[in-house]
N, C-alpha and C. Protein backbone atom coordinates (compact mmCIF):
# COMPACT_ATOMS: atom_id res chain seq x y z
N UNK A 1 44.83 -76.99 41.53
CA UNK A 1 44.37 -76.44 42.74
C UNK A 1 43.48 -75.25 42.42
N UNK A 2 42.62 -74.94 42.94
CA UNK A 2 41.72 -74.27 43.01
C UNK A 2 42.05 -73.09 43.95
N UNK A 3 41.83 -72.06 43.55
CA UNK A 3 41.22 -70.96 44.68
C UNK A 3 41.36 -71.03 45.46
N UNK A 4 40.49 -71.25 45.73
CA UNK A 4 40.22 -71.49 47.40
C UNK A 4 41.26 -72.43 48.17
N UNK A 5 41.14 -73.42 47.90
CA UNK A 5 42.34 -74.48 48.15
C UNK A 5 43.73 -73.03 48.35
N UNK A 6 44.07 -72.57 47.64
CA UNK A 6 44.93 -72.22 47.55
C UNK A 6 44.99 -71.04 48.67
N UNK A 7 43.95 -70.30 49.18
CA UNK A 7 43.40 -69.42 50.00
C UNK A 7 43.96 -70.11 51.22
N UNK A 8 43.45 -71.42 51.23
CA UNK A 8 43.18 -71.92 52.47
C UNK A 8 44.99 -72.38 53.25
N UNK A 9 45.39 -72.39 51.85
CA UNK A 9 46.37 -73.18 51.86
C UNK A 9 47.78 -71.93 52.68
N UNK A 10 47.33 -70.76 51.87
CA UNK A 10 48.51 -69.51 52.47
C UNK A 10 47.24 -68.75 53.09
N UNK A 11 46.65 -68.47 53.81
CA UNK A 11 45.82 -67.45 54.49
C UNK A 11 46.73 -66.98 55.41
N UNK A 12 47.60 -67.73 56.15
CA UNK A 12 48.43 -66.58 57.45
C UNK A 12 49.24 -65.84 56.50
N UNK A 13 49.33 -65.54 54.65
CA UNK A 13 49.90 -64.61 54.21
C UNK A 13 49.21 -63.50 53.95
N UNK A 14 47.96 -63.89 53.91
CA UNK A 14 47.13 -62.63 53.83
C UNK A 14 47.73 -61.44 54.96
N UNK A 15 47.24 -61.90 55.79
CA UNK A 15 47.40 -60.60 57.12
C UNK A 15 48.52 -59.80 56.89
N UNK A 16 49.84 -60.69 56.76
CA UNK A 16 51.38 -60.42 56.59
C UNK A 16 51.54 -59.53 55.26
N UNK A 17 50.78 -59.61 54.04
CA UNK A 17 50.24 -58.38 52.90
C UNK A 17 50.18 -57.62 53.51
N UNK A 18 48.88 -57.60 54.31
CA UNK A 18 48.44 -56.40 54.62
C UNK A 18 48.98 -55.79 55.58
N UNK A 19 49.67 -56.34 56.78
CA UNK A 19 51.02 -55.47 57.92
C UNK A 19 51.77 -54.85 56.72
N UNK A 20 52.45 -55.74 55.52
CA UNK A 20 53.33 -55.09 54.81
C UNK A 20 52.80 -53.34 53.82
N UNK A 21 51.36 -53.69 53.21
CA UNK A 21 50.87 -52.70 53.04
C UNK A 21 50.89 -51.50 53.59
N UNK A 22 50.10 -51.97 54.41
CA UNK A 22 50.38 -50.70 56.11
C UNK A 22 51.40 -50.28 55.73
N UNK A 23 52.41 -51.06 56.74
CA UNK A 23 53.84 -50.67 57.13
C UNK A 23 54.49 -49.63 55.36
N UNK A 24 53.78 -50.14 54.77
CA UNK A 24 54.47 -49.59 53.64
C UNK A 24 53.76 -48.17 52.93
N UNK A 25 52.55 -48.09 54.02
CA UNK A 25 51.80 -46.63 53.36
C UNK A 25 52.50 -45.68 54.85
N UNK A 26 52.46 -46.46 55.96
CA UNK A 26 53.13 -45.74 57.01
C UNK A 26 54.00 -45.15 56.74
N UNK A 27 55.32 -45.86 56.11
CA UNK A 27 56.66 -45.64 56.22
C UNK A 27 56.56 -44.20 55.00
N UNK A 28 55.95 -44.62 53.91
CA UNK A 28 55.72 -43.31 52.86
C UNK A 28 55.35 -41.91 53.43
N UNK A 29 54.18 -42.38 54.43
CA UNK A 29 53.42 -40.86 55.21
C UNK A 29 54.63 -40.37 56.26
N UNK A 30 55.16 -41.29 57.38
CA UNK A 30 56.11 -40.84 57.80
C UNK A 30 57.48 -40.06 57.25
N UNK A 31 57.63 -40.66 56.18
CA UNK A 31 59.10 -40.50 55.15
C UNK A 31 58.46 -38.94 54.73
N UNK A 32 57.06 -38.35 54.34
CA UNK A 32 56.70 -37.53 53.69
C UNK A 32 56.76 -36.87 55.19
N UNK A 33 56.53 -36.67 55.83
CA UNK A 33 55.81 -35.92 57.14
C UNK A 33 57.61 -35.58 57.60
N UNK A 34 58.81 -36.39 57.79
CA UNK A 34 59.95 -36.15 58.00
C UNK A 34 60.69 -34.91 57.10
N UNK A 35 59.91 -35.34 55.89
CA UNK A 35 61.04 -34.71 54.83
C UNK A 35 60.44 -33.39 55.05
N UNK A 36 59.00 -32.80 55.38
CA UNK A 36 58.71 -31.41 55.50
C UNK A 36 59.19 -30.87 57.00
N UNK A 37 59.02 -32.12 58.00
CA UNK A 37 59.68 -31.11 58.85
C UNK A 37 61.00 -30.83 59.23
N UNK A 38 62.26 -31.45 58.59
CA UNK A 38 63.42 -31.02 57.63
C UNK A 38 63.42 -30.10 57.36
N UNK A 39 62.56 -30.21 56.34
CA UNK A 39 61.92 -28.54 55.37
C UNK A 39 61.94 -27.55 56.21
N UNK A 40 61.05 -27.45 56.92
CA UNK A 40 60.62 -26.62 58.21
C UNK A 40 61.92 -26.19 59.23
N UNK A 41 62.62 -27.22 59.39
CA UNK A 41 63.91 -26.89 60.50
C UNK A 41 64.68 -26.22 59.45
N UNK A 42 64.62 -26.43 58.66
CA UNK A 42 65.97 -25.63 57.59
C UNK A 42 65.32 -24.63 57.52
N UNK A 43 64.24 -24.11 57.31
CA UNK A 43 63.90 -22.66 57.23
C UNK A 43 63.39 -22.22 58.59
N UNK A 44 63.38 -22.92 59.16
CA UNK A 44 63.56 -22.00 60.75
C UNK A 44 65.04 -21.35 61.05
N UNK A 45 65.68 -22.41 60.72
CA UNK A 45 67.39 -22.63 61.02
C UNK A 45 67.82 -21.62 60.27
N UNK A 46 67.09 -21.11 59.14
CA UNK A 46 67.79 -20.32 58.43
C UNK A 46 67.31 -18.59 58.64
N UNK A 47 66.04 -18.94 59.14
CA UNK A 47 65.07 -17.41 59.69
C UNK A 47 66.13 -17.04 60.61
N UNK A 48 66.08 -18.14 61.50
CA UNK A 48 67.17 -17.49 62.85
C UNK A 48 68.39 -17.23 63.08
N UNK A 49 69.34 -18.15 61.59
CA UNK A 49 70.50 -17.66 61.38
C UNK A 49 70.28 -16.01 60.69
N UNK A 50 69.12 -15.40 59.72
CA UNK A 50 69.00 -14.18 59.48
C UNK A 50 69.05 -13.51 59.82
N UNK A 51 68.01 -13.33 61.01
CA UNK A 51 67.98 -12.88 62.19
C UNK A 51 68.51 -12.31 63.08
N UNK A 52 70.12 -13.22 63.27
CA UNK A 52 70.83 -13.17 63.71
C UNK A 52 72.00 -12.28 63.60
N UNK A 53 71.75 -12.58 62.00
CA UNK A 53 72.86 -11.57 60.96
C UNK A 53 72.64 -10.02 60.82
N UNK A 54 70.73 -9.52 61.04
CA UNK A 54 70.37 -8.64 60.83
C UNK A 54 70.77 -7.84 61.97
N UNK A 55 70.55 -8.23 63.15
CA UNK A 55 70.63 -7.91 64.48
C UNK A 55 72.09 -7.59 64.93
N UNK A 56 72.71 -8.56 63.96
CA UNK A 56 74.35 -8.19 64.15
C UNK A 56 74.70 -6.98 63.13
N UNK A 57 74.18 -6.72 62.03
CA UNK A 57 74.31 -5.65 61.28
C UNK A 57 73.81 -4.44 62.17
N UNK A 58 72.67 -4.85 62.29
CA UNK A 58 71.87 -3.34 63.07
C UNK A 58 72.99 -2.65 64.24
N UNK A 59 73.37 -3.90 64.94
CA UNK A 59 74.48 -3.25 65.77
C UNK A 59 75.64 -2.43 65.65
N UNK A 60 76.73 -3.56 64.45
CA UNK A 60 77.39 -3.04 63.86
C UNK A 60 77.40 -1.46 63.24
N UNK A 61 75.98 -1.36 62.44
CA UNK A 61 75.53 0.15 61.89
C UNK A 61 75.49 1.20 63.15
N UNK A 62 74.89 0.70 63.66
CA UNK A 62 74.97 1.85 64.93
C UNK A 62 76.14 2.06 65.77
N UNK A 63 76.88 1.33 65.49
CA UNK A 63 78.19 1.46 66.60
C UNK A 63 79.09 2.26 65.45
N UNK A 64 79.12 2.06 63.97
CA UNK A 64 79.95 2.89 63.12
C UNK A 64 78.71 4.30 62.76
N UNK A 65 77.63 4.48 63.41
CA UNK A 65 77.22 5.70 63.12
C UNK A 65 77.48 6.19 64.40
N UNK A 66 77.54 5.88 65.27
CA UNK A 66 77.87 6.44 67.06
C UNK A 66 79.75 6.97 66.55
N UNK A 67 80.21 6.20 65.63
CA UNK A 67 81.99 6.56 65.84
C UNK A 67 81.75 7.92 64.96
N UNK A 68 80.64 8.15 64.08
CA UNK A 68 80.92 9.00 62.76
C UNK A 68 80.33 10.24 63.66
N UNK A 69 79.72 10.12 64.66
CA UNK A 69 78.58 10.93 65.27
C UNK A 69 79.86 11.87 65.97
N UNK A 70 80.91 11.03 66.69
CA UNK A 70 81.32 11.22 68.05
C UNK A 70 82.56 11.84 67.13
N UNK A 71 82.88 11.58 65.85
CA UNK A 71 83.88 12.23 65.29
C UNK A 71 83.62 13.74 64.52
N UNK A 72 82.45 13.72 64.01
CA UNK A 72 81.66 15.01 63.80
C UNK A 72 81.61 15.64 64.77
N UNK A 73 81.40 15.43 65.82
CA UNK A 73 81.34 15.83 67.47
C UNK A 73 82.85 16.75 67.43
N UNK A 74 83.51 16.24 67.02
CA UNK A 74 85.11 16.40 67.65
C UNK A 74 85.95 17.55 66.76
N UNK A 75 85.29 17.08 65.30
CA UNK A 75 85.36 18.12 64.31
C UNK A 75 84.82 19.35 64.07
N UNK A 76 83.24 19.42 64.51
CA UNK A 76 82.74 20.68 65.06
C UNK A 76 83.56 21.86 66.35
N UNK A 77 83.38 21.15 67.20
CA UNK A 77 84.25 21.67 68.21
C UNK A 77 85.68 22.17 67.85
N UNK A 78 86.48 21.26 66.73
CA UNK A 78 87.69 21.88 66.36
C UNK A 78 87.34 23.03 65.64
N UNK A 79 86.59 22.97 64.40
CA UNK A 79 86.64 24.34 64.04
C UNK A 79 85.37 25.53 64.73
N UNK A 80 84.78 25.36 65.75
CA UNK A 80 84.41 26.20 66.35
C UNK A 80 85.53 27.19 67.35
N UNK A 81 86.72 26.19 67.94
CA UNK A 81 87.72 26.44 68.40
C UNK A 81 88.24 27.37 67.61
N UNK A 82 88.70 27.37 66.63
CA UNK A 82 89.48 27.61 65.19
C UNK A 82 88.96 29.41 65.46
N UNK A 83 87.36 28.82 65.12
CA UNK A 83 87.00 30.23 64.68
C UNK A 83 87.10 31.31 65.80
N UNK A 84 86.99 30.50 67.20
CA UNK A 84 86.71 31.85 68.38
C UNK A 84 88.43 32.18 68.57
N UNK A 85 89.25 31.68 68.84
CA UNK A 85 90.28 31.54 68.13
C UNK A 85 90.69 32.89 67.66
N UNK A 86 90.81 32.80 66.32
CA UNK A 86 91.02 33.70 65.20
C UNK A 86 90.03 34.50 65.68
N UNK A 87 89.10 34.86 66.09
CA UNK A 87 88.40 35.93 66.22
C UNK A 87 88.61 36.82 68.10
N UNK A 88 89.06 35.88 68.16
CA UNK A 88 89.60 36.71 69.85
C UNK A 88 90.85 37.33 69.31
N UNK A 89 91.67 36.70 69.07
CA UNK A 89 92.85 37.10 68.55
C UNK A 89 93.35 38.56 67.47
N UNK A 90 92.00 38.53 66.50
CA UNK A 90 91.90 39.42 66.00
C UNK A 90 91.19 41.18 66.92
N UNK A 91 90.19 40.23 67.94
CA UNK A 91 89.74 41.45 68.35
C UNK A 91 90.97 41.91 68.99
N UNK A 92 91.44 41.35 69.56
CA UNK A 92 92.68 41.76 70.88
C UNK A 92 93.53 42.85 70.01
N UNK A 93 94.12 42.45 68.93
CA UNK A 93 94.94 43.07 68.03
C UNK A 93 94.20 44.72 68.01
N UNK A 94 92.77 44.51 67.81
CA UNK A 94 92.21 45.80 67.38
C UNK A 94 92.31 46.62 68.57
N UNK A 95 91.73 46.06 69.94
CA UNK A 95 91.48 47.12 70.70
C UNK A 95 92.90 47.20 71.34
N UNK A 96 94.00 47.06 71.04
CA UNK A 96 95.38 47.31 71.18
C UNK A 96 95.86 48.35 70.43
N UNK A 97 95.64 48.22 69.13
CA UNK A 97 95.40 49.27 68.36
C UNK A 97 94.49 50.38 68.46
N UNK A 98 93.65 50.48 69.33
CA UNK A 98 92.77 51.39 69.81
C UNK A 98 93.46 51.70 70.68
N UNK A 99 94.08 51.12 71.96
CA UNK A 99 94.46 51.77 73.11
C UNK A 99 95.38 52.43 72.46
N UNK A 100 96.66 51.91 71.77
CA UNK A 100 97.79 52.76 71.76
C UNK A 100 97.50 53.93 70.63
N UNK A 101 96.79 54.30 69.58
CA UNK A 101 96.44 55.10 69.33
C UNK A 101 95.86 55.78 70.06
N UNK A 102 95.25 55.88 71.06
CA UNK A 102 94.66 57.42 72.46
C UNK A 102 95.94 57.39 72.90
N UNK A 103 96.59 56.65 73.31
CA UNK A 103 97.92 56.92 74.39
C UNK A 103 98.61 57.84 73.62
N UNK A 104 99.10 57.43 72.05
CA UNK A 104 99.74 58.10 71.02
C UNK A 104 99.29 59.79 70.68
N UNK A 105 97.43 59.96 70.73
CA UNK A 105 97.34 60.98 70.65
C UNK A 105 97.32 61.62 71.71
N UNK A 106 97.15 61.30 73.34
CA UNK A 106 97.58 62.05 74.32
C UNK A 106 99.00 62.68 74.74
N UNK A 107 99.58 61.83 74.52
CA UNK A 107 101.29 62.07 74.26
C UNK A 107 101.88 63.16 73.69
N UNK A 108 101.07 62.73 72.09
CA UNK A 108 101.66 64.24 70.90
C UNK A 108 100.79 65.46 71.66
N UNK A 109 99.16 65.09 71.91
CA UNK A 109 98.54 66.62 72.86
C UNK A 109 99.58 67.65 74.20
N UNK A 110 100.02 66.29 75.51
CA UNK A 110 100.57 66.89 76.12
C UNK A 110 102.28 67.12 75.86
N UNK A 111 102.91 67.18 74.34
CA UNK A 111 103.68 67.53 73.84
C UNK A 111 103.90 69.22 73.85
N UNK A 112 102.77 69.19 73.31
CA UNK A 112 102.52 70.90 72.78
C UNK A 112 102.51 71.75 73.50
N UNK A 113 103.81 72.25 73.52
CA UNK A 113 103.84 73.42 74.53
C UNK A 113 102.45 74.70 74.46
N UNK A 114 102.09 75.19 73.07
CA UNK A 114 101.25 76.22 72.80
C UNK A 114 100.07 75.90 73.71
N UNK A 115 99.58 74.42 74.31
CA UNK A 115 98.28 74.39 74.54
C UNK A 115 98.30 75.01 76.11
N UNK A 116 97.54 75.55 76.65
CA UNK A 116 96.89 76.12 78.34
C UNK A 116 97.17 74.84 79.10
N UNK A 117 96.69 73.99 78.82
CA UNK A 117 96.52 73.73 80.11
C UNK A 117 97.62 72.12 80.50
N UNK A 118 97.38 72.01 81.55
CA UNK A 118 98.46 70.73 82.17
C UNK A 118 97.93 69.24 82.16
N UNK A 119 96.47 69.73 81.73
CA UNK A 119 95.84 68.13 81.43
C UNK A 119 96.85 67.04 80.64
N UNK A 120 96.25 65.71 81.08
CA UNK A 120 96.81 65.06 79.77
C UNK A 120 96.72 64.84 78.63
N UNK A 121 95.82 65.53 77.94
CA UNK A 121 95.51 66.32 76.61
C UNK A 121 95.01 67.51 76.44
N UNK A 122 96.08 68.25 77.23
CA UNK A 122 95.44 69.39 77.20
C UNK A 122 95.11 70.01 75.41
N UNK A 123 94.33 71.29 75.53
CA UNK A 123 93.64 71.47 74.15
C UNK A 123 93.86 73.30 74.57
N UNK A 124 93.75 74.23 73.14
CA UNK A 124 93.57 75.43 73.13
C UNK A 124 92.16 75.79 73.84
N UNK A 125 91.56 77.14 74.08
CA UNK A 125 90.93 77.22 74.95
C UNK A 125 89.15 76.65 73.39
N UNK A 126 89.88 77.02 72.63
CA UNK A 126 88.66 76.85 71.29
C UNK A 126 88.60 75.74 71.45
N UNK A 127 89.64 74.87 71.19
CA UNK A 127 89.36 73.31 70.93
C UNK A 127 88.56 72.20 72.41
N UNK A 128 88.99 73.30 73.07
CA UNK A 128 87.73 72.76 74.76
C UNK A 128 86.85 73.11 74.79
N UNK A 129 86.50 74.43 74.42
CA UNK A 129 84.75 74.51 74.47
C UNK A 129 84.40 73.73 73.13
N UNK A 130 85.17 73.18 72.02
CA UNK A 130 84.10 72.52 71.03
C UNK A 130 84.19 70.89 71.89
N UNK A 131 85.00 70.31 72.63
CA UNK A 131 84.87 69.13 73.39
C UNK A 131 84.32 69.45 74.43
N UNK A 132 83.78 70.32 74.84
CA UNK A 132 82.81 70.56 75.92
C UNK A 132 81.10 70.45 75.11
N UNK A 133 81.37 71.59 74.34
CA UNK A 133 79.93 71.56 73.25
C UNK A 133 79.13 70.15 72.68
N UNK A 134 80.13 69.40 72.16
CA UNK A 134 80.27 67.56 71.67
C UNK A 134 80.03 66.76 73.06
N UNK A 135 80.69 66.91 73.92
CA UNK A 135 81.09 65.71 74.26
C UNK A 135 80.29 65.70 75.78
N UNK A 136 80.41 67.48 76.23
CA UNK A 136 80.09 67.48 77.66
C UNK A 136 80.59 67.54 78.74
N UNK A 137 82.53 67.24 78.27
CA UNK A 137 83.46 66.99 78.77
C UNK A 137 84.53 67.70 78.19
N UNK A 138 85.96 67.80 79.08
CA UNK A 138 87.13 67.95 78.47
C UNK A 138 87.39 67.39 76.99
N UNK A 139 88.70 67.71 76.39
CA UNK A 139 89.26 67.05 75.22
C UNK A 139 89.63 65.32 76.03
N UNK A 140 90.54 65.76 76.97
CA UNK A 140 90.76 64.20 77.35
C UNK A 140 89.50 63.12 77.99
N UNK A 141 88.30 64.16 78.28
CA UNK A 141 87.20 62.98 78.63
C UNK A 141 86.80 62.37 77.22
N UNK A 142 86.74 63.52 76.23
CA UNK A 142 86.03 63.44 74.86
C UNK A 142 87.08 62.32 74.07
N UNK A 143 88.40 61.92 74.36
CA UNK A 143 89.23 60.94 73.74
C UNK A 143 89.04 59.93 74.61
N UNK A 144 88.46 59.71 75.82
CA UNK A 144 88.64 58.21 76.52
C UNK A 144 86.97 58.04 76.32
N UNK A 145 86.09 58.93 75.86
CA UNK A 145 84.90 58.49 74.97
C UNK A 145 85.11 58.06 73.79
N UNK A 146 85.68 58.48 73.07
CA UNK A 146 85.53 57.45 71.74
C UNK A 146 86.50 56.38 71.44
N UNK A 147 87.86 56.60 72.62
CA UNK A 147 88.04 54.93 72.93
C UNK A 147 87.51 54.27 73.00
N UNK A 148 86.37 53.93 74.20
CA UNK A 148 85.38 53.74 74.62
C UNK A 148 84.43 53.05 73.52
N UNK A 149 84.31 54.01 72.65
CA UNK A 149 83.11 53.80 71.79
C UNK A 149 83.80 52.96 70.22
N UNK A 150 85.25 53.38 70.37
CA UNK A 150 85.96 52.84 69.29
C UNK A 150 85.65 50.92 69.52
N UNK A 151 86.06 50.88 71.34
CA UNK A 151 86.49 49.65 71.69
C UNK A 151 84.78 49.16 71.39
N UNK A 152 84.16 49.82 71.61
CA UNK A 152 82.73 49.01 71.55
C UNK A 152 82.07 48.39 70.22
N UNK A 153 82.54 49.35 69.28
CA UNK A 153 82.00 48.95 67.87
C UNK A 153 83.18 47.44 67.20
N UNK A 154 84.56 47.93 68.07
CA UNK A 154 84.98 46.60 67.44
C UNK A 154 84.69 45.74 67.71
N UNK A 155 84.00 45.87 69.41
CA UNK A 155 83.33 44.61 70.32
C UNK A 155 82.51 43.95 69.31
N UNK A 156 81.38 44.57 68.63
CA UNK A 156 79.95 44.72 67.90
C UNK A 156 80.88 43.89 66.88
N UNK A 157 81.46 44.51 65.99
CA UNK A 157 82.00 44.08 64.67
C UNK A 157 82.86 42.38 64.64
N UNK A 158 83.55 42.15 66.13
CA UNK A 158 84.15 41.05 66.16
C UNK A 158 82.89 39.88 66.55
N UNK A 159 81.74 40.72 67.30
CA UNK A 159 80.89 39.63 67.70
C UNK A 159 80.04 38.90 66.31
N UNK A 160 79.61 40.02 65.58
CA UNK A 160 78.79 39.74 64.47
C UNK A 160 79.76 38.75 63.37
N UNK A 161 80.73 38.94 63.51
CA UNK A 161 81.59 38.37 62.89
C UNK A 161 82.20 36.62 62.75
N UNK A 162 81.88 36.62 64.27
CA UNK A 162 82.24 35.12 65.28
C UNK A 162 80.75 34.59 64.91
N UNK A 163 79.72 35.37 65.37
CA UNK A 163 78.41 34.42 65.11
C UNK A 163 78.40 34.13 63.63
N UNK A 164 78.49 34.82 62.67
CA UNK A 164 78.44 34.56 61.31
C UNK A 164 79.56 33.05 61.17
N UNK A 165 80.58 32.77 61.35
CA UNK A 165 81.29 31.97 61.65
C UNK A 165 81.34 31.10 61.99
N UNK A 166 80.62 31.32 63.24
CA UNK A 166 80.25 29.96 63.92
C UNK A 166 78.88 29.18 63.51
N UNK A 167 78.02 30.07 62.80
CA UNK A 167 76.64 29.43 61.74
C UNK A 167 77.17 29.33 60.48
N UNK A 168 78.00 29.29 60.03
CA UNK A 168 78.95 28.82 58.54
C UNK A 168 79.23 27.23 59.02
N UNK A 169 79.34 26.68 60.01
CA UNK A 169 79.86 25.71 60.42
C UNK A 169 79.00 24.50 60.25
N UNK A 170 80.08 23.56 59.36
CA UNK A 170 78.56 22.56 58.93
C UNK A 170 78.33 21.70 60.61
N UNK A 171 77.05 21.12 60.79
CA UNK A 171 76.99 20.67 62.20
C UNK A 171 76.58 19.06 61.68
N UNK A 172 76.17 18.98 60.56
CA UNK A 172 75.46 17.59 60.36
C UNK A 172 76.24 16.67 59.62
N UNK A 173 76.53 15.44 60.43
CA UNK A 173 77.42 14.49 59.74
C UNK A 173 77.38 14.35 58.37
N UNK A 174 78.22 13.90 57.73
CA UNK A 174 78.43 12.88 56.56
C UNK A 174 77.05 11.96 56.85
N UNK A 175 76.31 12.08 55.48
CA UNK A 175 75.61 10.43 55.51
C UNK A 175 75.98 9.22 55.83
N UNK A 176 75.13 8.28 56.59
CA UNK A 176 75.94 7.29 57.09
C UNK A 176 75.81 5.91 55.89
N UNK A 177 77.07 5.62 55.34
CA UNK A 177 76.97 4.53 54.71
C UNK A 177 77.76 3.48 55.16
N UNK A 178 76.85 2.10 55.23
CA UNK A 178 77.62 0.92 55.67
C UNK A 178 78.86 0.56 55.31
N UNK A 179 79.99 0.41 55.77
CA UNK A 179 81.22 0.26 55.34
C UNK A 179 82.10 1.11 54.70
N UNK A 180 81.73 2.05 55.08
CA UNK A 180 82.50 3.39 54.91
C UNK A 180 83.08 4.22 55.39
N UNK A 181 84.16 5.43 56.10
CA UNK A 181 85.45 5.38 56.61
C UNK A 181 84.85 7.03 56.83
């Protein structure tokens, strides 16, 4: 048989080659074109699972820097407490100690029989004109002046004291590190 003969003989296989050809460069381009966009969904799938994770971290971070914030918050305030505190406490002590020292020296003054006069500190007639000369006043105006002036400098001394104190005070959190207490 010849060629042709033989052409003639299968020709409806020709076509059926060539569907199979096709079908068989199709199925390759499709099979290739599937497998990238696979590709593609897995790294989308995986961008947006990231994404997801980052966004959940970011939260997470900020909700344990809001607790570290709000606890620094709480700790400042305690020892600001602390310090006004101890420093009221101390002033009180002082100008207590101021009062009852004038009361103490008015007491022993109007003790003394030798002195003139019936004041409540009363003084010799010398020791009033030098609290007149000083002060402008009696002995007893001239002692409820430097009460006065006693109570003021401790005022001064307890204030300078509290502000120094209260700017000793650290105000700025701990660094914030992820997973840390």
């Amino acid at each position: 048989m010849t060629e042709l003969s033989l052409l003639r003989r299968y020709w409806w296989a020709i076509p059926i080659i060539v569907l199979l050809a096709v079908n068989s460069i199709l199925f390759l381009v499709l099979n290739a074109r599937t497998a990238d966009r696979d590709q593609w969904r897995d790294r989308a799938t995986a961008e947006e699972k990231a994404h997801k994770q980052t966004a959940a971290n970011y939260r997470a971070a900020a909700a344990e820097a809001q607790r570290q914030a709000q606890a620094n918050v709480v700790r400042v305030k305690a020892e600001q407490a602390q310090i006004t505190e101890r420093t009221v406490n101390d002033y009180q002590t002082r100008l207590a100690d101021v009062d009852a020292r004038y009361e103490r020296v008015r007491a022993q003054l109007a003790a003394r029989p030798d002195l003139r006069s019936s004041d409540a500190a009363p003084m010799s007639i010398a020791s009033d004109a030098t609290c007149r000369a000083y002060a402008g006043t009696d002995c007893d105006g001239l002692l409820a002046k430097l009460r006065v002036a006693e109570r003021q400098a401790w005022n001064l001394v307890a204030l300078r004291k509290w502000a120094q104190e209260q700017a000793s005070v650290k105000v700025e959190p701990v660094p914030f590190t992820p997973g840390s207490d």
